[in-house]
Protein backbone atom coordinates (compact mmCIF):
# COMPACT_ATOMS: atom_id res chain seq x y z
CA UNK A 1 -5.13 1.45 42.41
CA UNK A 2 -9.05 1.19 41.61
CA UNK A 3 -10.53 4.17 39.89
CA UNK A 4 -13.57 4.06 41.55
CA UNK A 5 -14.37 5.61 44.58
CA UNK A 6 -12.93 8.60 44.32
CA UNK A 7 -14.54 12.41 44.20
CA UNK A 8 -13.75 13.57 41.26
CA UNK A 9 -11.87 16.72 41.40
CA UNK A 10 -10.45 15.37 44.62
CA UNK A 11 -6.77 14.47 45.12
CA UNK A 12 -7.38 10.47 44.85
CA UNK A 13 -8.99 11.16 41.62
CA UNK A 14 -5.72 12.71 39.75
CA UNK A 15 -3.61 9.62 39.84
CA UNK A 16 -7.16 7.79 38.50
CA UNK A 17 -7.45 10.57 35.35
CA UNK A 18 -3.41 10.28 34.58
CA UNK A 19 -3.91 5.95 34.24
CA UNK A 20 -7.06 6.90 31.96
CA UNK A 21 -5.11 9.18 29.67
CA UNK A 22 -1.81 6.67 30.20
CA UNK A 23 -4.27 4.16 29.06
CA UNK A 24 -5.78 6.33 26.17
CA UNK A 25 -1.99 7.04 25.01
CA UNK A 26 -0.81 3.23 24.69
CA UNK A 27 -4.32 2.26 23.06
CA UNK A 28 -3.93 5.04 20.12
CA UNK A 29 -0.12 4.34 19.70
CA UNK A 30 -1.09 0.59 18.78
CA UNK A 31 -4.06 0.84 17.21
CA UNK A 32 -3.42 4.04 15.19
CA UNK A 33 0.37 5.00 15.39
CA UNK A 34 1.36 1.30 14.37
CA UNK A 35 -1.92 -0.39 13.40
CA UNK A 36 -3.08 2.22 10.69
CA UNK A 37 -0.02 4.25 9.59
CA UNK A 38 3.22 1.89 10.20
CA UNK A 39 2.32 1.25 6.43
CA UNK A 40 3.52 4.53 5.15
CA UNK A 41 7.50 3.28 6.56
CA UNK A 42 6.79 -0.37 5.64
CA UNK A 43 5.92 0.79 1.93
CA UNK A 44 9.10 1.29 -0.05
CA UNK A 45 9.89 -2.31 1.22
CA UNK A 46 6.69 -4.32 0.31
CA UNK A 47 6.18 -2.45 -3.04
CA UNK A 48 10.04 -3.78 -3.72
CA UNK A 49 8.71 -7.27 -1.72
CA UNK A 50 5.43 -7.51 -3.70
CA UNK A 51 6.45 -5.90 -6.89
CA UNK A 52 3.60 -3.33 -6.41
CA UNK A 53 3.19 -0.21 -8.74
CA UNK A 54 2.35 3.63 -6.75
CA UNK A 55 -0.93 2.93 -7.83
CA UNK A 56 -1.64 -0.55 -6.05
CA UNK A 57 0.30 0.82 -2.97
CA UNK A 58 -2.06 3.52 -3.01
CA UNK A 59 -5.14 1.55 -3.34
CA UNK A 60 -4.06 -0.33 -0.53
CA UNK A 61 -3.91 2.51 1.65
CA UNK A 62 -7.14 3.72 -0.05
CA UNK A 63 -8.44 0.62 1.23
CA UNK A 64 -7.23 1.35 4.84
CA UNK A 65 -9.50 5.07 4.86
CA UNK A 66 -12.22 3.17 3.75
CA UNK A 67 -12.74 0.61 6.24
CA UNK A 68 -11.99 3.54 8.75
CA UNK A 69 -14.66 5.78 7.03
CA UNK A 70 -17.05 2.64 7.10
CA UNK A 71 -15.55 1.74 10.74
CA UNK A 72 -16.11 5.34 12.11
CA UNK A 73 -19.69 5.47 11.12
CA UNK A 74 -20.50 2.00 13.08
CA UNK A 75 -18.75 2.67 16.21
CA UNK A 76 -20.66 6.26 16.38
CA UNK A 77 -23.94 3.71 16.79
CA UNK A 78 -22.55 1.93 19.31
CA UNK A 79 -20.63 5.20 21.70
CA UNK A 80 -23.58 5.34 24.38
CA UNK A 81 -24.48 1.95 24.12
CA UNK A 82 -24.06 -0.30 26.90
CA UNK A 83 -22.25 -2.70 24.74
CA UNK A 84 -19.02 -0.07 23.87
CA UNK A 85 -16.77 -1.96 26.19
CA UNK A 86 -17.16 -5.37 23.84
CA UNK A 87 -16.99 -3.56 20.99
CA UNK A 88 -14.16 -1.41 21.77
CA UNK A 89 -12.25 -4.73 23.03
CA UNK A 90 -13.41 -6.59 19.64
CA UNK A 91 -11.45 -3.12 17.98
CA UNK A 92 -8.17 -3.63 19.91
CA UNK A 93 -8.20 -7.32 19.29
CA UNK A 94 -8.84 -6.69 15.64
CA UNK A 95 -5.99 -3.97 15.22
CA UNK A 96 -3.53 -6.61 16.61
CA UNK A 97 -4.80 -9.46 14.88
CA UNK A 98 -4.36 -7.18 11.39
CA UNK A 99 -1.02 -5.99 11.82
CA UNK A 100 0.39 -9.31 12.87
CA UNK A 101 -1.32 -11.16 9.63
CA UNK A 102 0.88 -9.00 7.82
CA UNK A 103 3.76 -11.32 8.19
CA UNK A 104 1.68 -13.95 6.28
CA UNK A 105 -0.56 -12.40 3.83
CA UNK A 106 1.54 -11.80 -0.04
CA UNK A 107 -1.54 -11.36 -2.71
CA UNK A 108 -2.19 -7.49 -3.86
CA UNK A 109 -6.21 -8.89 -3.09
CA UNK A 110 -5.70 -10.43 0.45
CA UNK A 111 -3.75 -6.77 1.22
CA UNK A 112 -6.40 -4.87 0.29
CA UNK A 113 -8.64 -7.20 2.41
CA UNK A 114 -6.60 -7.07 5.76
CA UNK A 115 -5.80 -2.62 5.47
CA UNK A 116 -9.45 -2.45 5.34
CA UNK A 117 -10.58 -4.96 8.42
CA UNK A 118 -7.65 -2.83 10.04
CA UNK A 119 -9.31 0.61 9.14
CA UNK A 120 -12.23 -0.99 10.65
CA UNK A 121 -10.45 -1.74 13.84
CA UNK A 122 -8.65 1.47 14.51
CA UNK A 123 -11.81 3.23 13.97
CA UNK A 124 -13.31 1.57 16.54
CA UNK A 125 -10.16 2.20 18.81
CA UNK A 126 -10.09 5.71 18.11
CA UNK A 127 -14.18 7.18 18.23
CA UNK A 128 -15.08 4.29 21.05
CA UNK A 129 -11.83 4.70 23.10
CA UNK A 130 -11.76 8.47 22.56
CA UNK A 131 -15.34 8.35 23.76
CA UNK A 132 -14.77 6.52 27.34
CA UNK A 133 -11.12 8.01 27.95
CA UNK A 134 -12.69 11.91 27.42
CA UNK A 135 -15.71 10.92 29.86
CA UNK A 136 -13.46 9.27 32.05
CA UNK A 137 -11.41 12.16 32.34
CA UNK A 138 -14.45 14.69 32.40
CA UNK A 139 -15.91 13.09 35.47
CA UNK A 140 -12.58 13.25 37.42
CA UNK A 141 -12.53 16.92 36.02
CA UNK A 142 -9.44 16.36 33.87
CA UNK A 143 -10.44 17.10 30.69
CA UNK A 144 -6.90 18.61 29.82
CA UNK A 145 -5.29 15.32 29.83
CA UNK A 146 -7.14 14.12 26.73
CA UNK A 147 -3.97 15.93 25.10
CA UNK A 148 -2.28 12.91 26.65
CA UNK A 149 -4.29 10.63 24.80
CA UNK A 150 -3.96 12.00 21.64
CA UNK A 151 -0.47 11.49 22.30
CA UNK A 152 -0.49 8.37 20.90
CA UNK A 153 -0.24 8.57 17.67
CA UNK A 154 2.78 10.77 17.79
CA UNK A 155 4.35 7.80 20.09
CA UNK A 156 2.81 5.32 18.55
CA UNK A 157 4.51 6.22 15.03
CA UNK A 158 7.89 6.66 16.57
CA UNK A 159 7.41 3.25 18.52
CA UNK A 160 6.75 1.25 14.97
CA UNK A 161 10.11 2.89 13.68
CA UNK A 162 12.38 1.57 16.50
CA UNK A 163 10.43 -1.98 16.18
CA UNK A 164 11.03 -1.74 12.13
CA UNK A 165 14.80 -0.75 12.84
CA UNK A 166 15.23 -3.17 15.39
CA UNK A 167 13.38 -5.82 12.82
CA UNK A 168 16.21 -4.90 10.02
CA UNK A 169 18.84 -5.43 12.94
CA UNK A 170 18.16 -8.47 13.53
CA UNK A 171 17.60 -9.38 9.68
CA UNK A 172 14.12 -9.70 9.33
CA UNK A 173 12.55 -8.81 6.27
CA UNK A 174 9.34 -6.82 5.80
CA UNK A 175 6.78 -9.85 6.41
CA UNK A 176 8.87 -10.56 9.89
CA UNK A 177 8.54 -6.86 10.72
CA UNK A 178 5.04 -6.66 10.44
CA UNK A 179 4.55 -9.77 13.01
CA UNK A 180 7.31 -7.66 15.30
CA UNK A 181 4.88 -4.84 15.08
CA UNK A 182 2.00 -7.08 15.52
CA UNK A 183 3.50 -8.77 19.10
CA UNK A 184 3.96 -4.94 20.29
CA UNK A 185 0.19 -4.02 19.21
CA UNK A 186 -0.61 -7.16 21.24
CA UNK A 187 1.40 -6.18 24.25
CA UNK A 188 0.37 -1.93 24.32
CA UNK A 189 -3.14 -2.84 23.53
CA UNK A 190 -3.26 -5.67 26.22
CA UNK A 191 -1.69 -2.87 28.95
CA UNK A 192 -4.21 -0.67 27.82
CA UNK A 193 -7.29 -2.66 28.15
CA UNK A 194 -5.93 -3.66 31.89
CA UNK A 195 -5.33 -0.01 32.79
CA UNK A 196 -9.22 1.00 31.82
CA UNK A 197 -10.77 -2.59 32.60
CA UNK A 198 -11.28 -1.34 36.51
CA UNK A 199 -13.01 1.61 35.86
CA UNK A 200 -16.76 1.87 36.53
CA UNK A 201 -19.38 3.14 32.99
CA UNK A 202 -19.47 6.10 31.85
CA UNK A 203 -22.78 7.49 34.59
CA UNK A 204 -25.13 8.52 31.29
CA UNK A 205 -24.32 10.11 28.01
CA UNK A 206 -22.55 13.16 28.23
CA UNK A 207 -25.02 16.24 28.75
CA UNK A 208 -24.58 18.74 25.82
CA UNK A 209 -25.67 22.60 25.75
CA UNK A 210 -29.34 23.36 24.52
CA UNK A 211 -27.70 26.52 22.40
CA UNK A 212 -25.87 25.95 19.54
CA UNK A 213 -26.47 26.54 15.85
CA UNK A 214 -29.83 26.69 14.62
CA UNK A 215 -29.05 24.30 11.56
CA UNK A 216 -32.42 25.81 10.12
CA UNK A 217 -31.11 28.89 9.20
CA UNK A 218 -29.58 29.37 5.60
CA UNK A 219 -26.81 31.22 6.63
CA UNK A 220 -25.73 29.02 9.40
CA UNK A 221 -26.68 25.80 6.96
CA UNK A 222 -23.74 27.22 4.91
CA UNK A 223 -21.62 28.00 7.54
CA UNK A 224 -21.77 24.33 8.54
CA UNK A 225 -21.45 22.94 4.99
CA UNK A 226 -18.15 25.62 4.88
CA UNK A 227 -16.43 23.81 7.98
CA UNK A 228 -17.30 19.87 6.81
CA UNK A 229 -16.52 20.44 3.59
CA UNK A 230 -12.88 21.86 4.59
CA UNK A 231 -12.50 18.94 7.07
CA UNK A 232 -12.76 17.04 4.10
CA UNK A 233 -10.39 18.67 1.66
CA UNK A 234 -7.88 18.30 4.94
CA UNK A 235 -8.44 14.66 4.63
CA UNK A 236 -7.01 14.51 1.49
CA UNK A 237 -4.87 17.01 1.22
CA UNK A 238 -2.62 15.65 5.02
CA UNK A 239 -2.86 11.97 3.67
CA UNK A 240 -0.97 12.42 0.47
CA UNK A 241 2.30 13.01 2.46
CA UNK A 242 1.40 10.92 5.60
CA UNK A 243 1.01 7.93 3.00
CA UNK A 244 3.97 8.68 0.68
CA UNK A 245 6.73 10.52 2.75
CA UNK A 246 8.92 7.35 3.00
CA UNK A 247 8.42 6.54 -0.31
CA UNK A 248 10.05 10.60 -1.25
CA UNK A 249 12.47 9.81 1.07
CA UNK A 250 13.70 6.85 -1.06
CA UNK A 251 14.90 9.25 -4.08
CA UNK A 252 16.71 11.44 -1.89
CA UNK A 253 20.57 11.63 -1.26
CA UNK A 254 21.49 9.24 1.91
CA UNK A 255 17.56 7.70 1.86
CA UNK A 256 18.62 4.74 4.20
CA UNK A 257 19.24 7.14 6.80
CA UNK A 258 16.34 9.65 5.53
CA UNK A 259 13.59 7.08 5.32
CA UNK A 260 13.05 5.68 9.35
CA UNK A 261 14.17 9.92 10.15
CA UNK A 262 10.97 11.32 7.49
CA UNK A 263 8.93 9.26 9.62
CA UNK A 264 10.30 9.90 12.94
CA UNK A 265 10.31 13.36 12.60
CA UNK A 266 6.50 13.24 11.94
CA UNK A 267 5.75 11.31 15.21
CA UNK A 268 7.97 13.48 17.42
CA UNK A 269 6.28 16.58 16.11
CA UNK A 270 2.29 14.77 15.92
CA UNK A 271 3.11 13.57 20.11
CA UNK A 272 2.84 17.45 21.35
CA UNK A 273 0.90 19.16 18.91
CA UNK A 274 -2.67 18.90 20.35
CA UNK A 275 -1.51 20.21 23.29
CA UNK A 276 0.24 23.10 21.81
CA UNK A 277 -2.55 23.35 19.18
CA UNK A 278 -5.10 23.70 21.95
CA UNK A 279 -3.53 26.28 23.92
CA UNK A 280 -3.14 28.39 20.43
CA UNK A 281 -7.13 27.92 20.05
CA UNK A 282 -7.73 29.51 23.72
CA UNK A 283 -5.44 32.21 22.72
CA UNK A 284 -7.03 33.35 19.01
CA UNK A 285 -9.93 31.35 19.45
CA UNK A 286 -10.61 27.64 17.42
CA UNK A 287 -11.34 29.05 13.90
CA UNK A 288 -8.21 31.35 13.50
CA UNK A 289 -5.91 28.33 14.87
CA UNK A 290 -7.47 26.24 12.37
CA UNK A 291 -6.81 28.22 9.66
CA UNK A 292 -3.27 29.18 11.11
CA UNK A 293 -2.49 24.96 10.92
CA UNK A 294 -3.82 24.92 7.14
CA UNK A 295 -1.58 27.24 6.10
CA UNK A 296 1.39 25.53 7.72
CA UNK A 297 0.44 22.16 6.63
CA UNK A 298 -0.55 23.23 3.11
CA UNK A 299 3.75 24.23 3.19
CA UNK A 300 4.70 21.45 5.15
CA UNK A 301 3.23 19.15 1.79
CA UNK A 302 4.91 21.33 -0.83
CA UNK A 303 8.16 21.07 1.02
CA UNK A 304 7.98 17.32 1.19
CA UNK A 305 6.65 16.47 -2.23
CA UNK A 306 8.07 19.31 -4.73
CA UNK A 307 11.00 20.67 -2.61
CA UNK A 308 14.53 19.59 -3.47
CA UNK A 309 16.89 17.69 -1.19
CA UNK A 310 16.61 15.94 2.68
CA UNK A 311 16.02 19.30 4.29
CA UNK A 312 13.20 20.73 2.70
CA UNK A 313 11.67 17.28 3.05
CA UNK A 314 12.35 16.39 6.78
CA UNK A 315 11.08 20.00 7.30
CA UNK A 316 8.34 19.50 5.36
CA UNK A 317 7.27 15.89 7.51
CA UNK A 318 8.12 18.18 10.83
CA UNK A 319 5.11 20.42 9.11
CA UNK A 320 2.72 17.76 8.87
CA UNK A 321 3.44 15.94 12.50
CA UNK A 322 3.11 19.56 13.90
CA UNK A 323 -0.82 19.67 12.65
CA UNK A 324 -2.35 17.01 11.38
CA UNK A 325 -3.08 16.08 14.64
CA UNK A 326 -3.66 19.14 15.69
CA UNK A 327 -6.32 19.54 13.10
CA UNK A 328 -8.09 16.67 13.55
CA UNK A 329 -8.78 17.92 17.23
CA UNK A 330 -9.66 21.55 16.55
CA UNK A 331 -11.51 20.78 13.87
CA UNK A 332 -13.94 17.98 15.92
CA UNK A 333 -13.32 20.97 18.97
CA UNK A 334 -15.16 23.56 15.98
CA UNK A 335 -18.28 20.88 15.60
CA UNK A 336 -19.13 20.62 18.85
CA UNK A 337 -19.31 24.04 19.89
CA UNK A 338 -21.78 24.72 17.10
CA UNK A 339 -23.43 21.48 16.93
CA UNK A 340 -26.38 22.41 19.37
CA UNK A 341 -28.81 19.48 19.99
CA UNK A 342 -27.60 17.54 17.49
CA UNK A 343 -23.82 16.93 18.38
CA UNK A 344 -24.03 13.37 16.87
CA UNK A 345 -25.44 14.39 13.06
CA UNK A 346 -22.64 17.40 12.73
CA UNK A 347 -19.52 15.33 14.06
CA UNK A 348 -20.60 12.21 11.78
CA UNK A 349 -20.72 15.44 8.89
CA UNK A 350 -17.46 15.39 9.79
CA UNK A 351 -16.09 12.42 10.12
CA UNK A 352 -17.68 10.82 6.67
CA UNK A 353 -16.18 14.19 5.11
CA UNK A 354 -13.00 13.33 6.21
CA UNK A 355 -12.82 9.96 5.60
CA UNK A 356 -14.16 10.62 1.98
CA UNK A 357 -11.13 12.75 1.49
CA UNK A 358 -8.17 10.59 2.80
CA UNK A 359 -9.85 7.72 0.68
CA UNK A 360 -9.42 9.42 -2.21
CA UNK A 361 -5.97 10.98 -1.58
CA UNK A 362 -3.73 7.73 -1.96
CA UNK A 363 -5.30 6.55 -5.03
CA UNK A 364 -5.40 9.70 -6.88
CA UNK A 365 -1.88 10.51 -5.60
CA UNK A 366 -0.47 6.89 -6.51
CA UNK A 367 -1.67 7.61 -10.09
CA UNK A 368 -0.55 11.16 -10.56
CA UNK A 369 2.65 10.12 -9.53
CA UNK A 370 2.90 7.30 -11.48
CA UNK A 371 2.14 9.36 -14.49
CA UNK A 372 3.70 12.51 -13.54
CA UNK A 373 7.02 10.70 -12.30
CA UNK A 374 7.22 11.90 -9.01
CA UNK A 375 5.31 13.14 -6.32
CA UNK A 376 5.45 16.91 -7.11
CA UNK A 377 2.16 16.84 -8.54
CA UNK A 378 0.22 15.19 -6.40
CA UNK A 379 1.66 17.31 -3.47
CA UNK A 380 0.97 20.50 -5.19
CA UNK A 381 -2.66 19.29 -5.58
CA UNK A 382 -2.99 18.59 -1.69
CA UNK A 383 -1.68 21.97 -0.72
CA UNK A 384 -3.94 23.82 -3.13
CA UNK A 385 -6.84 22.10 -1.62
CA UNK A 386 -6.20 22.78 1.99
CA UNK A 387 -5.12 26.41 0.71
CA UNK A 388 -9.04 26.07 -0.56
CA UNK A 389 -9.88 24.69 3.31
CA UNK A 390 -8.41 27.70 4.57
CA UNK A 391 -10.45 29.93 2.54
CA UNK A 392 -13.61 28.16 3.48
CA UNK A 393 -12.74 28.30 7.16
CA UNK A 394 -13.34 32.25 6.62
CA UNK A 395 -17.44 31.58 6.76
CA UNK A 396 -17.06 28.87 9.14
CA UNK A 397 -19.19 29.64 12.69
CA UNK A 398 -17.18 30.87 15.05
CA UNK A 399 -14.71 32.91 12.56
């Protein structure tokens, strides 16, 4: 069926907004469910593969947040330019290409190379496909099915553990399961970029309120500086767990079984949770959600990194799938509404605060736990600093 043509609000224009957010779904399941975090199952295997210490796997996944810090800033110049399409096809091709070169690529320098080109990539995937799917959806009046499309990368994390599992089944080792997850980034992506290649541009840039925030204002200048700079202290304090969980999982009792569940559980609980998330925020209002998902994520992390046993650790990943997405949403949700005239300079605030934090995480949690002996410490140091988030949502606009 072609998209165009139809009214929007009209009945021919609901099956058009579903394919946009079906589309949306199966482009962030590749390019950020598998693409970016498939590494956190595939560690424990190519640290034993590569002979890596915490620290190196950490610095690789440090490497990852910064291409996606550095990829998120570039693909915010290029959102309203009539050029997005190529550049957001240039992003899906390079999320594929990246995860399949994993099968081939061995030296602790060519790794870091490839997780950052692959930050790069699902950066672009994520602000430049987030972009056209949410205008896409607003024009047919659908804006509730962008939950849909955030979706993916609760799917897209349970899709790369049945590919892994079905890798190990058929005896492939950890350089064959990367090209397995590779060939399915190739074939979601490729669906995806058919679903959305009939639709017509996005009419203009999306019109934003006049009122807003007047940034000039100390107090509100504060405000502002309270909500980025907890955005940020989420970034690192989610991506000590979402990079390490397997690797707990691998010191528990019965850790073949616990390390594909850890990670499973996260993705079944990350699918939902916007949805759920953004209901909460109509309820209480976006600020008091926000602060409601630090809290539970702040326990979620000292569950899985200084609890004892499989239980307090699958309940502590079920945590972190529940609102790290979640939080990533409201928080961008928080931006806008106070952003004014300048939508763009607050949400890139935002973005470069949170991608400064989850580059820092991994390699300051690799080498606390390589010196500590475990990941208790590290853990304990994420929670306190989104316990320190949660405080500083208190004089956050909108509280």
């Amino acid at each position: 069926m072609s998209a165009g043509g139809s009214a929007p609000g009209g009945d021919a224009a609901a099956p058009a907004a579903r394919t946009v957010a079906l589309a949306g779904m199966l482009l962030l399941a590749a390019a950020m469910g598998v693409g970016r975090f498939a590494y956190t199952p595939l560690l424990p295997p190519l640290r034993s593969a590569l002979d890596w210490s915490l620290a190196q796997a950490g610095d690789v996944a440090s490497a990852n947040f910064l291409g996606y810090l550095l990829g998120a800033l570039l693909a915010a110049t290029c959102a309203q330019r009539p050029s997005r399409g190529a550049w957001l096809l240039a992003g899906m091709a390079g999320s594929a290409l990246t995860t399949a070169l994993g099968a081939v690529t061995d030296s602790f320098s060519a790794w870091l190379l490839l997780r950052l080109l692959a930050g790069v990539a699902s950066a672009f995937c994520l602000v430049l496909g987030t972009a056209t799917v949410v205008e896409q959806l607003q024009q047919r009046q659908r804006p509730g099915l962008a939950a849909l499309h955030f979706a993916g990368v609760g799917v897209g994390i349970v899709l790369s553990i049945g590919v892994i599992e079905l890798g190990r089944l058929a005896g492939f080792g950890v350089h064959g399961q990367w090209g397995l997850l590779g060939a399915a980034c190739l074939l979601a992506l490729g669906t995806s970029g058919w679903l959305l290649q009939p639709l017509p541009p996005p009419a203009g840039p999306v019109a934003h309120a006049a009122a807003g925030v007047d940034e000039t204002a100390p107090e509100r200048r504060r405000a502002l500086l309270c909500l980025v700079a907890a955005y940020g202290l989420f970034g690192f304090g989610y991506v000590v767990t979402a990079t390490f969980i397997v690797a707990m999982a691998r010191q528990v009792d019965h850790a073949a079984l616990v390390e594909p569940l850890s990670w499973v559980v996260v993705g079944l609980l990350a699918a939902p949770s916007v949805w759920v998330w953004q209901q909460l925020a109509r309820r209480v209002g976006v600020i008091h959600a926000l602060r409601f998902a630090y809290a539970i994520e702040a326990g979620g992390v000292l569950l899985a990194g200084y609890g004892s046993g499989t239980a307090a650790l699958l309940l502590g990943g079920a945590l972190l799938g529940a609102t790290f997405m979640g939080i990533t949403a409201l928080g961008l949700a928080a931006a806008r509404e106070v952003a004014g005239r300048h939508p763009g300079r607050v949400i890139g605030w935002m973005t470069a605060a949170f991608g400064l934090g989850q580059l820092i995480g991994p390699a300051v949690a690799g080498r606390l736990a390589e010196l500590s002996g475990g990941f208790a410490l590290p853990s304990l140091l994420a929670a306190a600093l989104l316990v320190v988030g949660l405080l500083l949502l208190k004089s956050a606009p909108g509280h």
